[in-house]
N, C-alpha and C. Protein backbone atom coordinates (compact mmCIF):
# COMPACT_ATOMS: atom_id res chain seq x y z
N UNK A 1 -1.60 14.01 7.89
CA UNK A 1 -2.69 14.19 6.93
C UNK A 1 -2.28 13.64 5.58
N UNK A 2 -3.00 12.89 5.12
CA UNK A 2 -2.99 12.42 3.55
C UNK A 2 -3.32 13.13 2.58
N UNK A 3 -1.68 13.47 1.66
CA UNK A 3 -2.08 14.37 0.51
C UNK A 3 -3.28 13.77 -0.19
N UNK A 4 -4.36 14.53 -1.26
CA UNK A 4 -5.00 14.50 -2.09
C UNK A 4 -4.49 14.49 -3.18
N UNK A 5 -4.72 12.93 -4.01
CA UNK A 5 -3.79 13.32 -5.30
C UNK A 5 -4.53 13.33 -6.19
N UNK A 6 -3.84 13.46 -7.73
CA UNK A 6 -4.71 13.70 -8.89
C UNK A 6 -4.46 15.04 -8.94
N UNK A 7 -5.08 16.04 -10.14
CA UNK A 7 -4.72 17.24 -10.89
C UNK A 7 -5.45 18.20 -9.85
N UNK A 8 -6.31 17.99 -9.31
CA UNK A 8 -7.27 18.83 -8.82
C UNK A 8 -6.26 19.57 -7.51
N UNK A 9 -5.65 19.03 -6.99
CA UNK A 9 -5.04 20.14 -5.69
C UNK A 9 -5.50 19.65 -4.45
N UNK A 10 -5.08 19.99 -3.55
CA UNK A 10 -5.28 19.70 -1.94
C UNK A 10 -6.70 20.39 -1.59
N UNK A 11 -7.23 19.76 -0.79
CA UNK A 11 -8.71 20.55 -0.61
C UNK A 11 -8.44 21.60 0.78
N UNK A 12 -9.42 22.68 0.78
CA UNK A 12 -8.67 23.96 1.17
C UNK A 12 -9.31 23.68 2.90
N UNK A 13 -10.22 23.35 2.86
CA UNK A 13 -10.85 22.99 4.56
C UNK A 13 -10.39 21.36 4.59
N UNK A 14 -9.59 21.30 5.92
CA UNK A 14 -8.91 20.16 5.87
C UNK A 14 -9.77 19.22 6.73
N UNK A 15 -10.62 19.43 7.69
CA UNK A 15 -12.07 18.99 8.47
C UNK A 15 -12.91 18.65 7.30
N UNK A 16 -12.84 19.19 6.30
CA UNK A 16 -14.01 18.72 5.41
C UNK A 16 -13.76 17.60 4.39
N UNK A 17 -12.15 17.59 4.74
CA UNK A 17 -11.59 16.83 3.55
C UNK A 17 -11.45 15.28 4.66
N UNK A 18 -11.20 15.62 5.65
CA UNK A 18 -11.19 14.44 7.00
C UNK A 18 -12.21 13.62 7.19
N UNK A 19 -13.81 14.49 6.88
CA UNK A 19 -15.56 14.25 7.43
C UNK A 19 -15.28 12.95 5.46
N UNK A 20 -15.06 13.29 4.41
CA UNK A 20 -15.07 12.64 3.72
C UNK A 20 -14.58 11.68 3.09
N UNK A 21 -13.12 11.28 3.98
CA UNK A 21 -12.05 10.00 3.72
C UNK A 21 -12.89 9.27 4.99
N UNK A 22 -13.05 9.83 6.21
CA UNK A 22 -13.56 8.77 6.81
C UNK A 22 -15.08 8.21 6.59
N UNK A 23 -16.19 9.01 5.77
CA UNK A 23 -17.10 8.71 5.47
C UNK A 23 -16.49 7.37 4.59
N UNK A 24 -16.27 7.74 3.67
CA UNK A 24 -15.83 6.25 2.56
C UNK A 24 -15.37 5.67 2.85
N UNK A 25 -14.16 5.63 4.45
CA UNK A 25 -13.99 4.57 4.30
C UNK A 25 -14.82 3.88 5.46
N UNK A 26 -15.74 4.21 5.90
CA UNK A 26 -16.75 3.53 6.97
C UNK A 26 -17.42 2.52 5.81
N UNK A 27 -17.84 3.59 4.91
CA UNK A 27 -19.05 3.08 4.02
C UNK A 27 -18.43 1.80 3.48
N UNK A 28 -17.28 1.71 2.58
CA UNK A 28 -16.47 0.70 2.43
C UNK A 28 -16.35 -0.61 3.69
N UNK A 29 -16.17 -0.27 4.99
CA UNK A 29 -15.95 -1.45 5.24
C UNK A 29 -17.13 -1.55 5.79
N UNK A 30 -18.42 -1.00 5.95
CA UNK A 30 -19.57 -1.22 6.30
C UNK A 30 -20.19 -2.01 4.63
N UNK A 31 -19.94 -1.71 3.68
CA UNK A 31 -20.94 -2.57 2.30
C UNK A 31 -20.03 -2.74 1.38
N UNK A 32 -18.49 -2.76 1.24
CA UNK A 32 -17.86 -3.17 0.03
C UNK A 32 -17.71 -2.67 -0.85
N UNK A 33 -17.13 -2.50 -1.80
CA UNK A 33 -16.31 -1.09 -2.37
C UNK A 33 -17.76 -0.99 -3.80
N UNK A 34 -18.20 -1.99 -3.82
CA UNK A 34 -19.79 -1.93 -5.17
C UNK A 34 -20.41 -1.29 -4.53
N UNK A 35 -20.77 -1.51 -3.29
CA UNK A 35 -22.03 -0.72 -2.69
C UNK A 35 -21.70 1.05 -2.36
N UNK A 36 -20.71 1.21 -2.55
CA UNK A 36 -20.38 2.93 -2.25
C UNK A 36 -20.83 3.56 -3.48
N UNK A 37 -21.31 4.68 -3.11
CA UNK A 37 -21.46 5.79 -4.25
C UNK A 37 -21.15 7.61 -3.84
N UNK A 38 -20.95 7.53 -4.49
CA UNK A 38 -20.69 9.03 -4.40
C UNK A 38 -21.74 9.76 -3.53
N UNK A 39 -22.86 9.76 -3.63
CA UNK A 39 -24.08 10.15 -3.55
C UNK A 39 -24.29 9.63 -1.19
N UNK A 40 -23.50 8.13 -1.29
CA UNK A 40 -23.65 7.97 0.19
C UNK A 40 -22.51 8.52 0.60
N UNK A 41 -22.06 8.69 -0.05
CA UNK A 41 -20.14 9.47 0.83
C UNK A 41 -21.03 10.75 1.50
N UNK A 42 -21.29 11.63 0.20
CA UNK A 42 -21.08 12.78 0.22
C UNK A 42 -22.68 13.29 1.48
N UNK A 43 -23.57 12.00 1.38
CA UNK A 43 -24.63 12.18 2.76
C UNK A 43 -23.95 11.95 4.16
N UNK A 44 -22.94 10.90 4.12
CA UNK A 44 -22.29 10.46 5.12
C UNK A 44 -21.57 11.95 5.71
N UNK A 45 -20.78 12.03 4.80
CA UNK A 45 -19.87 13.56 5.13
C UNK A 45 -20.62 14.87 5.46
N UNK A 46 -22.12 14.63 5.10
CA UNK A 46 -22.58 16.25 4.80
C UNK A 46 -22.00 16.91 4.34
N UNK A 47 -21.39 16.56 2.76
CA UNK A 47 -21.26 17.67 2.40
C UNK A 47 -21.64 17.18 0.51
N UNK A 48 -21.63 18.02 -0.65
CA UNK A 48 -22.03 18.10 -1.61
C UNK A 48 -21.50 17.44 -2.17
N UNK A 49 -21.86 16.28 -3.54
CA UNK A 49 -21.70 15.60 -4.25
C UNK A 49 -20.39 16.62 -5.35
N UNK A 50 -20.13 17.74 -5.38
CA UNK A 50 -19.77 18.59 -6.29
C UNK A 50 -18.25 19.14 -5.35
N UNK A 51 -18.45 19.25 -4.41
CA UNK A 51 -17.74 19.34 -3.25
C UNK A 51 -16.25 18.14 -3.45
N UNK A 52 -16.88 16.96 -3.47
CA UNK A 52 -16.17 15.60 -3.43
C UNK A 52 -15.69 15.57 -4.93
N UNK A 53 -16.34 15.91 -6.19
CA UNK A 53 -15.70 15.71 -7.36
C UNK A 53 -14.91 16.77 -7.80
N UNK A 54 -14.79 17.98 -7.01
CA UNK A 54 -13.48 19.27 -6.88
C UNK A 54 -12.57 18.51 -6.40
N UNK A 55 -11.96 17.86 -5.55
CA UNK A 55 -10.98 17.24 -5.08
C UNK A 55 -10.30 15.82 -5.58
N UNK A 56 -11.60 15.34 -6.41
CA UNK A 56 -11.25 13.52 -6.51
C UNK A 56 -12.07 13.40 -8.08
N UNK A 57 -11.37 12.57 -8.65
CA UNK A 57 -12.08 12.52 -10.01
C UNK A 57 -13.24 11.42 -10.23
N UNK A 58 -13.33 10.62 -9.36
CA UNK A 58 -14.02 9.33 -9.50
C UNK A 58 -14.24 8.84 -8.04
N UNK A 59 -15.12 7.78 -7.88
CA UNK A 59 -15.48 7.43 -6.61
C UNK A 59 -14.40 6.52 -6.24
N UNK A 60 -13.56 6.12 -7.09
CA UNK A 60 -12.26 4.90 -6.82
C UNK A 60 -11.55 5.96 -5.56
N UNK A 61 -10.72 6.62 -6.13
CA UNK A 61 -10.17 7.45 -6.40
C UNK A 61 -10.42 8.36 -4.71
N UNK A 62 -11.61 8.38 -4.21
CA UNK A 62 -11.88 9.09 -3.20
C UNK A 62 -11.86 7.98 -2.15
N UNK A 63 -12.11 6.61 -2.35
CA UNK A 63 -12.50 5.55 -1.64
C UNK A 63 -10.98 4.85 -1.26
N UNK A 64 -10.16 5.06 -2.19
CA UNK A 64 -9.19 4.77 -2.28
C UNK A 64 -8.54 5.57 -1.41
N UNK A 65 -8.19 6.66 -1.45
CA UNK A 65 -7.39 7.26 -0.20
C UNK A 65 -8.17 7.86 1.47
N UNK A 66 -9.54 7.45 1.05
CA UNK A 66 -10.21 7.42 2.69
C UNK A 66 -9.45 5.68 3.11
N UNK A 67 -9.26 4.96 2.43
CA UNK A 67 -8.69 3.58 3.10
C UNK A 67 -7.55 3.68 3.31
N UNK A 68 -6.59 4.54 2.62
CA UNK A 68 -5.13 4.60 2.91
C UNK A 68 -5.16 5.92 4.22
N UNK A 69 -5.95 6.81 4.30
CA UNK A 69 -5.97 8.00 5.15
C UNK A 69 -5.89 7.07 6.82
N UNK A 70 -6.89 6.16 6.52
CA UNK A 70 -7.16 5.15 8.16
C UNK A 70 -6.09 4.35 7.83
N UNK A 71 -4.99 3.77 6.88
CA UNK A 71 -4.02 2.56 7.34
C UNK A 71 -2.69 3.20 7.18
N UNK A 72 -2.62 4.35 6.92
CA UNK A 72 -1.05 4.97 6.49
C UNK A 72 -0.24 4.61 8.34
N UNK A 73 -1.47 4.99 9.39
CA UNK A 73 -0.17 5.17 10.76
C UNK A 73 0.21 3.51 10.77
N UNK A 74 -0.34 2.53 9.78
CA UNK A 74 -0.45 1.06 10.11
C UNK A 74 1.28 0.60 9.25
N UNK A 75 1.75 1.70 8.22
CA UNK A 75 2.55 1.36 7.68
C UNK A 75 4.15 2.08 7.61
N UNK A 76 4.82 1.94 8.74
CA UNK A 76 5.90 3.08 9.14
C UNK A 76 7.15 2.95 7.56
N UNK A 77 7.52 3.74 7.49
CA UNK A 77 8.51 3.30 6.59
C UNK A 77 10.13 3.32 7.86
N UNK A 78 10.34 1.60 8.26
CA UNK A 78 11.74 1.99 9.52
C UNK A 78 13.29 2.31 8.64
N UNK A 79 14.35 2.64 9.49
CA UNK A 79 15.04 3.21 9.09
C UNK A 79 16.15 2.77 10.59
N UNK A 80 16.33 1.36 10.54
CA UNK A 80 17.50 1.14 11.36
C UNK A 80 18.69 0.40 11.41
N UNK A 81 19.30 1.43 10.39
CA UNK A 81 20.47 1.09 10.05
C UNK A 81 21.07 0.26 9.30
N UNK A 82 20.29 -0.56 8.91
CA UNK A 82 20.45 -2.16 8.25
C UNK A 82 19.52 -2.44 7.74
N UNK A 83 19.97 -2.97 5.92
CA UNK A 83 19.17 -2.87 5.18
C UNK A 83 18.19 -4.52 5.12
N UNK A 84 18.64 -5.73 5.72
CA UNK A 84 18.17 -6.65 6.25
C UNK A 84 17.01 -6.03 7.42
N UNK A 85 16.90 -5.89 8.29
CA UNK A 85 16.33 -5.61 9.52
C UNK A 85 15.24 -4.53 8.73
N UNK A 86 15.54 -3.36 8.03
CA UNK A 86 14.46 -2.44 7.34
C UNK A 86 13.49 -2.99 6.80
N UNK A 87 14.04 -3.98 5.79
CA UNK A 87 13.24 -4.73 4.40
C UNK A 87 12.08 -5.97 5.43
N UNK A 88 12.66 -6.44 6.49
CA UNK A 88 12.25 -7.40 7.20
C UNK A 88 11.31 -6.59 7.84
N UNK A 89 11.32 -5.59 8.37
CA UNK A 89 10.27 -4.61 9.36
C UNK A 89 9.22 -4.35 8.42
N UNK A 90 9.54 -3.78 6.87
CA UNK A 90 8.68 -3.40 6.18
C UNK A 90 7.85 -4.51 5.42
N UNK A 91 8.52 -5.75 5.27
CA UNK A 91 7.70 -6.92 4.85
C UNK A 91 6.88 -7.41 5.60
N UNK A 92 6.86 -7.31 7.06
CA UNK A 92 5.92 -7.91 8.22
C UNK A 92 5.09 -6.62 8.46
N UNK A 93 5.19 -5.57 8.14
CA UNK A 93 4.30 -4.84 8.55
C UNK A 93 3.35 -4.70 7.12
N UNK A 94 3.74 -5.22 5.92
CA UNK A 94 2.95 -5.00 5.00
C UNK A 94 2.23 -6.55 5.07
N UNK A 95 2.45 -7.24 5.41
CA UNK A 95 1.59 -8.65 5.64
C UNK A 95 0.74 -8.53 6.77
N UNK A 96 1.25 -8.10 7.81
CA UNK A 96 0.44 -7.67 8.83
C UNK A 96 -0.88 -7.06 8.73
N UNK A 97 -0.66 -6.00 8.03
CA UNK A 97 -1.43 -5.03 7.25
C UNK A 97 -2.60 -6.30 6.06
N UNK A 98 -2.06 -6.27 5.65
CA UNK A 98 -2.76 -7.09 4.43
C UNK A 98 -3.80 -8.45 4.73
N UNK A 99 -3.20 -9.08 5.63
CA UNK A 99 -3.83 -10.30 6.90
C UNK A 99 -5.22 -9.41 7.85
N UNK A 100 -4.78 -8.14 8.01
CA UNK A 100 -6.13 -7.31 8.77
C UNK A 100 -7.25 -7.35 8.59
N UNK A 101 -8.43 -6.93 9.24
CA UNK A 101 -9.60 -6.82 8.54
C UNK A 101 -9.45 -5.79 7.78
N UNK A 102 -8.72 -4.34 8.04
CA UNK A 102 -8.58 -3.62 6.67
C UNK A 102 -7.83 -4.22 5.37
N UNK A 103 -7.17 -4.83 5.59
CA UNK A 103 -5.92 -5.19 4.70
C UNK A 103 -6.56 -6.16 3.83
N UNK A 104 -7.74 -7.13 4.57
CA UNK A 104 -8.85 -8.21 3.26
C UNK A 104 -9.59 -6.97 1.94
N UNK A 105 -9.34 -5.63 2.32
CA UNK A 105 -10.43 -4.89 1.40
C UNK A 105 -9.36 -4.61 0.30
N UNK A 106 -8.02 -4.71 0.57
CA UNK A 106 -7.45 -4.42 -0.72
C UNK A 106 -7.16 -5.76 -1.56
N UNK A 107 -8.26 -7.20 -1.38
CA UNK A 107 -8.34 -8.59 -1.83
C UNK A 107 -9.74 -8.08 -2.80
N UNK A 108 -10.66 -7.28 -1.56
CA UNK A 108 -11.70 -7.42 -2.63
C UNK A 108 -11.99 -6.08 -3.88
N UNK A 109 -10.49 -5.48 -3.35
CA UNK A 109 -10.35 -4.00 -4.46
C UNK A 109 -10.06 -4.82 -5.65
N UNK A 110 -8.44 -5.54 -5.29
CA UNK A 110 -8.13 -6.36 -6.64
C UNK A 110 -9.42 -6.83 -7.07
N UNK A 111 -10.43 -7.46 -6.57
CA UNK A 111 -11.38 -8.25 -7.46
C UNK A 111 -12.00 -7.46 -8.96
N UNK A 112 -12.75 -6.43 -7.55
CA UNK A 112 -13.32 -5.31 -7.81
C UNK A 112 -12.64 -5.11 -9.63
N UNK A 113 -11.39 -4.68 -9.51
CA UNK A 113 -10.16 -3.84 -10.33
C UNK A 113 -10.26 -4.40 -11.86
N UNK A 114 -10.67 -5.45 -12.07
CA UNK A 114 -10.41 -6.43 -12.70
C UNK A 114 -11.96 -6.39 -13.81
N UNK A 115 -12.55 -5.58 -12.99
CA UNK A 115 -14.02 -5.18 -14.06
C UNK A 115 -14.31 -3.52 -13.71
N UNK A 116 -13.46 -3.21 -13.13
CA UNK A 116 -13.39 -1.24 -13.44
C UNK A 116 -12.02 -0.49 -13.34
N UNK A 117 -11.80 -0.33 -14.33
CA UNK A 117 -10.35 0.29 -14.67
C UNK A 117 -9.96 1.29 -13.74
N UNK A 118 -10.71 2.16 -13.64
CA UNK A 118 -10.36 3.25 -12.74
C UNK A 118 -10.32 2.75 -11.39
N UNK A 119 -10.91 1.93 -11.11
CA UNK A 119 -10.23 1.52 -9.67
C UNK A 119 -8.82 0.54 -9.35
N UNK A 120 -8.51 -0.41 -10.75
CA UNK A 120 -7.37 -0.45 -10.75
C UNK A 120 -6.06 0.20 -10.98
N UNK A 121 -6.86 1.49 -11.49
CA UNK A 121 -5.50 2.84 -11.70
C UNK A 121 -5.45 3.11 -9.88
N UNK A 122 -6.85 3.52 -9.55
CA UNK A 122 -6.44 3.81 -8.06
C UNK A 122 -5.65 3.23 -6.98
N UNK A 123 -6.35 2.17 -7.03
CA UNK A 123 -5.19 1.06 -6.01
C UNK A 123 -3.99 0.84 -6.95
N UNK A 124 -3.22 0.80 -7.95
CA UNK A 124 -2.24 0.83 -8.28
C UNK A 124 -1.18 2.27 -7.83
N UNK A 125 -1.88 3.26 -8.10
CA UNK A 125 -1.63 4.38 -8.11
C UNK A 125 -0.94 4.89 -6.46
N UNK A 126 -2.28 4.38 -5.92
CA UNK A 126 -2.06 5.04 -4.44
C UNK A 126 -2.12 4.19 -3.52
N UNK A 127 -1.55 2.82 -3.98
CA UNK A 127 -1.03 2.19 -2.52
C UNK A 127 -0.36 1.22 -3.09
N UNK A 128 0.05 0.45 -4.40
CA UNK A 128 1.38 -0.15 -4.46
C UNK A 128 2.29 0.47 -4.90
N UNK A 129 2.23 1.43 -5.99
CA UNK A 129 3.49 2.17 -6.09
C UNK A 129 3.73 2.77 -4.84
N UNK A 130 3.37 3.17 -4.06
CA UNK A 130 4.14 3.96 -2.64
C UNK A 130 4.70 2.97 -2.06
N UNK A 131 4.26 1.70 -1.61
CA UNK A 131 4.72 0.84 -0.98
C UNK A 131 5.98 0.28 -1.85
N UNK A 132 6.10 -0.20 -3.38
CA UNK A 132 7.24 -0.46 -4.13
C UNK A 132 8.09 1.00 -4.23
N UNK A 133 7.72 2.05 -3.90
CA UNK A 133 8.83 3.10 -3.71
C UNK A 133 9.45 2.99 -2.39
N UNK A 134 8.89 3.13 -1.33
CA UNK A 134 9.34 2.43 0.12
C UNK A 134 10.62 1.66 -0.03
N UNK A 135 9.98 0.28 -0.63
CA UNK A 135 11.10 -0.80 -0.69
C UNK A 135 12.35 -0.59 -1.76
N UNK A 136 11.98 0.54 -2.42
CA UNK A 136 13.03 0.92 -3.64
C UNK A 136 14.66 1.56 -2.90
N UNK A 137 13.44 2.68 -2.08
CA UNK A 137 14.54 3.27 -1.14
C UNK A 137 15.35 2.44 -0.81
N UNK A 138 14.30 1.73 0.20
CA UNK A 138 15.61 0.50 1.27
C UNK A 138 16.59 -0.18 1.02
N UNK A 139 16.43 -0.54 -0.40
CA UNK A 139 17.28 -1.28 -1.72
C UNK A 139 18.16 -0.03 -1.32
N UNK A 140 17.93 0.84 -2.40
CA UNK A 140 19.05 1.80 -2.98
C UNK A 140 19.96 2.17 -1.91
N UNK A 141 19.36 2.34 -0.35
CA UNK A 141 20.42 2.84 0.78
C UNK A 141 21.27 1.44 0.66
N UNK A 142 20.67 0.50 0.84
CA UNK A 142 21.69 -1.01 0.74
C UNK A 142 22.78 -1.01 -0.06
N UNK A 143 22.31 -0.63 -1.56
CA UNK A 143 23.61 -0.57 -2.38
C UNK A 143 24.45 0.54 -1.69
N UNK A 144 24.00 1.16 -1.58
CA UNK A 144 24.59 2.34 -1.16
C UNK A 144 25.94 2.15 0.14
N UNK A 145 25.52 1.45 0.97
CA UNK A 145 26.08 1.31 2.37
C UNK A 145 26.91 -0.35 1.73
N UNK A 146 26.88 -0.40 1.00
CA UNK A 146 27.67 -1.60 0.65
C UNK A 146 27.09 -2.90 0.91
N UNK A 147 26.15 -3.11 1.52
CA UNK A 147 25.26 -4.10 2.13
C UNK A 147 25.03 -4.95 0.98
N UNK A 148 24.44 -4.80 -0.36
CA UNK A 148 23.65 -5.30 -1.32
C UNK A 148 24.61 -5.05 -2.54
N UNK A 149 24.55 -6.06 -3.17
CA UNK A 149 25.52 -6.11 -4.58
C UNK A 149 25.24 -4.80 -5.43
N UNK A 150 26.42 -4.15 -6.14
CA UNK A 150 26.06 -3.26 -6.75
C UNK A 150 25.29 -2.74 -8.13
N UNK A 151 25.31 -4.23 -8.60
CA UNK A 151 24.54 -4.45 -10.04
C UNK A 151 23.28 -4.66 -9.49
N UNK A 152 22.46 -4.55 -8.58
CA UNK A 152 21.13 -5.41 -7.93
C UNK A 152 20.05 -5.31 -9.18
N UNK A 153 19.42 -5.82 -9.64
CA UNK A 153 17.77 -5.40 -10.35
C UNK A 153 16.99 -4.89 -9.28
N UNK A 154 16.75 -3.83 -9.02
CA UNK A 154 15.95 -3.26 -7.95
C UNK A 154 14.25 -3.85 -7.97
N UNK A 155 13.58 -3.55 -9.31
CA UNK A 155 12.81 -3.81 -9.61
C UNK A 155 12.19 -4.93 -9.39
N UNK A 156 13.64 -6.64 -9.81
CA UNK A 156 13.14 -7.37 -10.22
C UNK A 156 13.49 -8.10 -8.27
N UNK A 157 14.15 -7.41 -7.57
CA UNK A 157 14.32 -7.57 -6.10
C UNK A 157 12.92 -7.45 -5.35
N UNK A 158 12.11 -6.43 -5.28
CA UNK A 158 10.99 -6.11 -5.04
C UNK A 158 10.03 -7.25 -5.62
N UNK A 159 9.96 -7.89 -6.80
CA UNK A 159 9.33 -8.89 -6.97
C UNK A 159 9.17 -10.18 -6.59
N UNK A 160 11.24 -10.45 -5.86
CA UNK A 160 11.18 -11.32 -5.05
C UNK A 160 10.69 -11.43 -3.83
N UNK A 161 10.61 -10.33 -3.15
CA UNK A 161 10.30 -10.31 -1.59
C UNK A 161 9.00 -10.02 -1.10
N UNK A 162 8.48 -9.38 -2.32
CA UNK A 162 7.17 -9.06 -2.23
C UNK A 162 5.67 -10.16 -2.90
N UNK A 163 6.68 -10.13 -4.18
CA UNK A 163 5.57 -11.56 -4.78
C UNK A 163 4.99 -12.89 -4.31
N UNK A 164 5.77 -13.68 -3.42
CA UNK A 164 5.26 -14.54 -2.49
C UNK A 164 4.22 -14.19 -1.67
N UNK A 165 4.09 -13.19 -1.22
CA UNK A 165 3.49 -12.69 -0.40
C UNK A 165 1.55 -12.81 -0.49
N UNK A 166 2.15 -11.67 -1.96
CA UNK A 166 0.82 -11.97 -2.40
C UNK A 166 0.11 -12.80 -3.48
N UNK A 167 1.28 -13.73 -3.73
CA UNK A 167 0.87 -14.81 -4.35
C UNK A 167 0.43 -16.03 -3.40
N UNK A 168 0.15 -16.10 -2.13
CA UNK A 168 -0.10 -16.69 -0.70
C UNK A 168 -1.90 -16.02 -0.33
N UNK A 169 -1.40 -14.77 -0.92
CA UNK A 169 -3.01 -13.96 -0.26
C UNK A 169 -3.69 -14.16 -1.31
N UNK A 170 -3.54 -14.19 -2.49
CA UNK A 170 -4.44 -14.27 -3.11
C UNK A 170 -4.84 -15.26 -4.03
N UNK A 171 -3.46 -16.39 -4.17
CA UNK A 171 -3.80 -17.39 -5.06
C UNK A 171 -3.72 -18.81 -4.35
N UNK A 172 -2.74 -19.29 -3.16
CA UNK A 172 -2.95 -20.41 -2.58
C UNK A 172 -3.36 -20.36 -1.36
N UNK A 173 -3.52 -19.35 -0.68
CA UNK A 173 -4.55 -19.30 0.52
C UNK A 173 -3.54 -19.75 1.62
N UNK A 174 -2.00 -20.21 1.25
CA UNK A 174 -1.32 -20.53 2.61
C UNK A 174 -0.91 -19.68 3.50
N UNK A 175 -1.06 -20.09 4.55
CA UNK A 175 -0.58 -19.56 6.21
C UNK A 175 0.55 -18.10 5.65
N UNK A 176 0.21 -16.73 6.19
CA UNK A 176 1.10 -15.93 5.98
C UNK A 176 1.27 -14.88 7.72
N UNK A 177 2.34 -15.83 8.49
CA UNK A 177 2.10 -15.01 9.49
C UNK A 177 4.22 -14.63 9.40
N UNK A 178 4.25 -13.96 10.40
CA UNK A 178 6.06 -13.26 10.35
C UNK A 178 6.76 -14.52 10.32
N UNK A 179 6.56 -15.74 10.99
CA UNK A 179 8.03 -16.97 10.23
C UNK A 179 7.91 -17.10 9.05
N UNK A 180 6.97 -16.95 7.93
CA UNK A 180 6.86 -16.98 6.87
C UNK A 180 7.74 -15.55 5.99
N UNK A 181 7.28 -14.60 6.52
CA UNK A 181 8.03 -13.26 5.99
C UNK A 181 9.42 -13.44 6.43
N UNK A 182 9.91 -14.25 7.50
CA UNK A 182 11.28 -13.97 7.73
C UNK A 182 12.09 -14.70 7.15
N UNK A 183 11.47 -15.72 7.14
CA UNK A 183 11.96 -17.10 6.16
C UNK A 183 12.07 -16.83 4.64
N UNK A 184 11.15 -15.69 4.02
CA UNK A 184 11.01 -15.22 2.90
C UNK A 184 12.17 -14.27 2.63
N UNK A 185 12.49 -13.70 3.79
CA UNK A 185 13.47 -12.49 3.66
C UNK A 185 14.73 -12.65 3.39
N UNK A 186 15.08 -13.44 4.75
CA UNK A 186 16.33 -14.53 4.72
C UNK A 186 16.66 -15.26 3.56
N UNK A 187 15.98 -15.76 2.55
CA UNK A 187 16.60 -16.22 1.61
C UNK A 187 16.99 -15.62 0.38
N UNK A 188 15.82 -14.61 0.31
CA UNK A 188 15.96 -13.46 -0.93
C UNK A 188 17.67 -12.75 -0.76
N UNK A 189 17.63 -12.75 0.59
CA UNK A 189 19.24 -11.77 0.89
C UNK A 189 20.32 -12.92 0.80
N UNK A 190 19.99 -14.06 0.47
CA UNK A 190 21.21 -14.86 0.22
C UNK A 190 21.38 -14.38 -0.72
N UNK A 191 20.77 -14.26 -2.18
CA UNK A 191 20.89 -14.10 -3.13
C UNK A 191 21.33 -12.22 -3.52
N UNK A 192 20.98 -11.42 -2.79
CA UNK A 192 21.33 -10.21 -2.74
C UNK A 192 22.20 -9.16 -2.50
N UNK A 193 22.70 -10.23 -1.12
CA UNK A 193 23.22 -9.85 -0.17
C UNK A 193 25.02 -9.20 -1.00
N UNK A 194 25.75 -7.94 -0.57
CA UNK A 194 27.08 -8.12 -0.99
C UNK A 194 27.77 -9.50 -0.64
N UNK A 195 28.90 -9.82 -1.76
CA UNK A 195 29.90 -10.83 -1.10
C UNK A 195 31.10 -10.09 -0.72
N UNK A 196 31.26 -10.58 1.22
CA UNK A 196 32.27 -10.00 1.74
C UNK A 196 33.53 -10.14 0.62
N UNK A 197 34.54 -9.31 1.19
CA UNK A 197 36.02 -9.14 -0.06
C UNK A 197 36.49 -10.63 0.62
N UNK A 198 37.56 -11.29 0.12
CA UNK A 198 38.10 -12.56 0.26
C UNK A 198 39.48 -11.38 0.89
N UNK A 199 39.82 -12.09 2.78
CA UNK A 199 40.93 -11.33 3.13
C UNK A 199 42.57 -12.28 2.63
């Protein structure tokens, strides 16, 4: 189940909170994130317009985690052993993801984002920072296990492996299938990678 975030608290009937992530996000990929309103969620869900703004502050905001509620089982965070093989699992599954027919709606969120603030707090909020925390981890176990240099820019690492990506989806339109992510991966870790000790 997908926490509810924002100040308001977890909603207390969890069926009711289920009838209204999947309402929005039908409605969403049935008419596009302009055509939703509060008003069709909350008919979709049967349940009260007042109901939906106890839990969620804005229609971003509710629309936003009915789309992450349906793609979260789409995005595992792996954990095998090796911080190459992790970063590589989690980069193809976030392209994967993103290449989807769900994964085009967070192309037309950015659009969207760009003429309503609050929906670029949302999709910032609740689906790239989780995903750049993900990859933060995987970093930090790397340094950790000796794998990855110990000075790394974590931050500015995540920009390498990730920025191509969606600088492909959204600005040159080229081919983004897994030889591309691996080929992407593979080189970032030249540059990352620890240097064995000289025996």
């Amino acid at each position: 189940m997908i926490t509810v975030h924002g100040k308001r608290g977890r909603p207390r009937n969890v069926e009711t909170q289920k009838s209204i992530l999947s309402a929005s996000y039908e409605l969403l990929l049935e008419n596009g994130f302009a055509a939703v309103t509060v008003d069709k969620i909350a008919d979709r869900a049967k349940v009260s317009k007042a109901t939906i703004y106890k839990w969620w502050p804005n229609k971003a905001a509710v629309v936003m985690d009915g789309f992450l509620f349906a793609a979260s089982a789409r995005l595992p965070v792996p954990d095998t052993g090796s911080t190459l093989n992790d970063i590589l699992i989690h980069a193809t599954n976030v392209t994967r993801f993103l290449t989807s027919r769900e994964g085009t709606i967070i192309t037309e969120l950015l659009g969207e984002g760009q003429f309503d603030p609050g929906l670029a707090e949302a999709y910032r909020v609740r689906y790239f920072q989780p995903r750049r925390r993900e990859a933060s981890q995987l970093l930090e176990k790397g340094i950790q296990r000796g794998e990855l240099k110990k000075n790394l820019d974590i931050g500015l690492c995540i920009d390498l492996l990730y920025g191509p990506i969606f600088y492909r989806m959204l600005v040159t339109g080229e081919k983004l299938d897994d030889a591309y992510v691996q080929q992407l991966v593979m080189n970032a870790f030249e540059g990352i990678r620890a240097t064995p000790p000289i025996s």
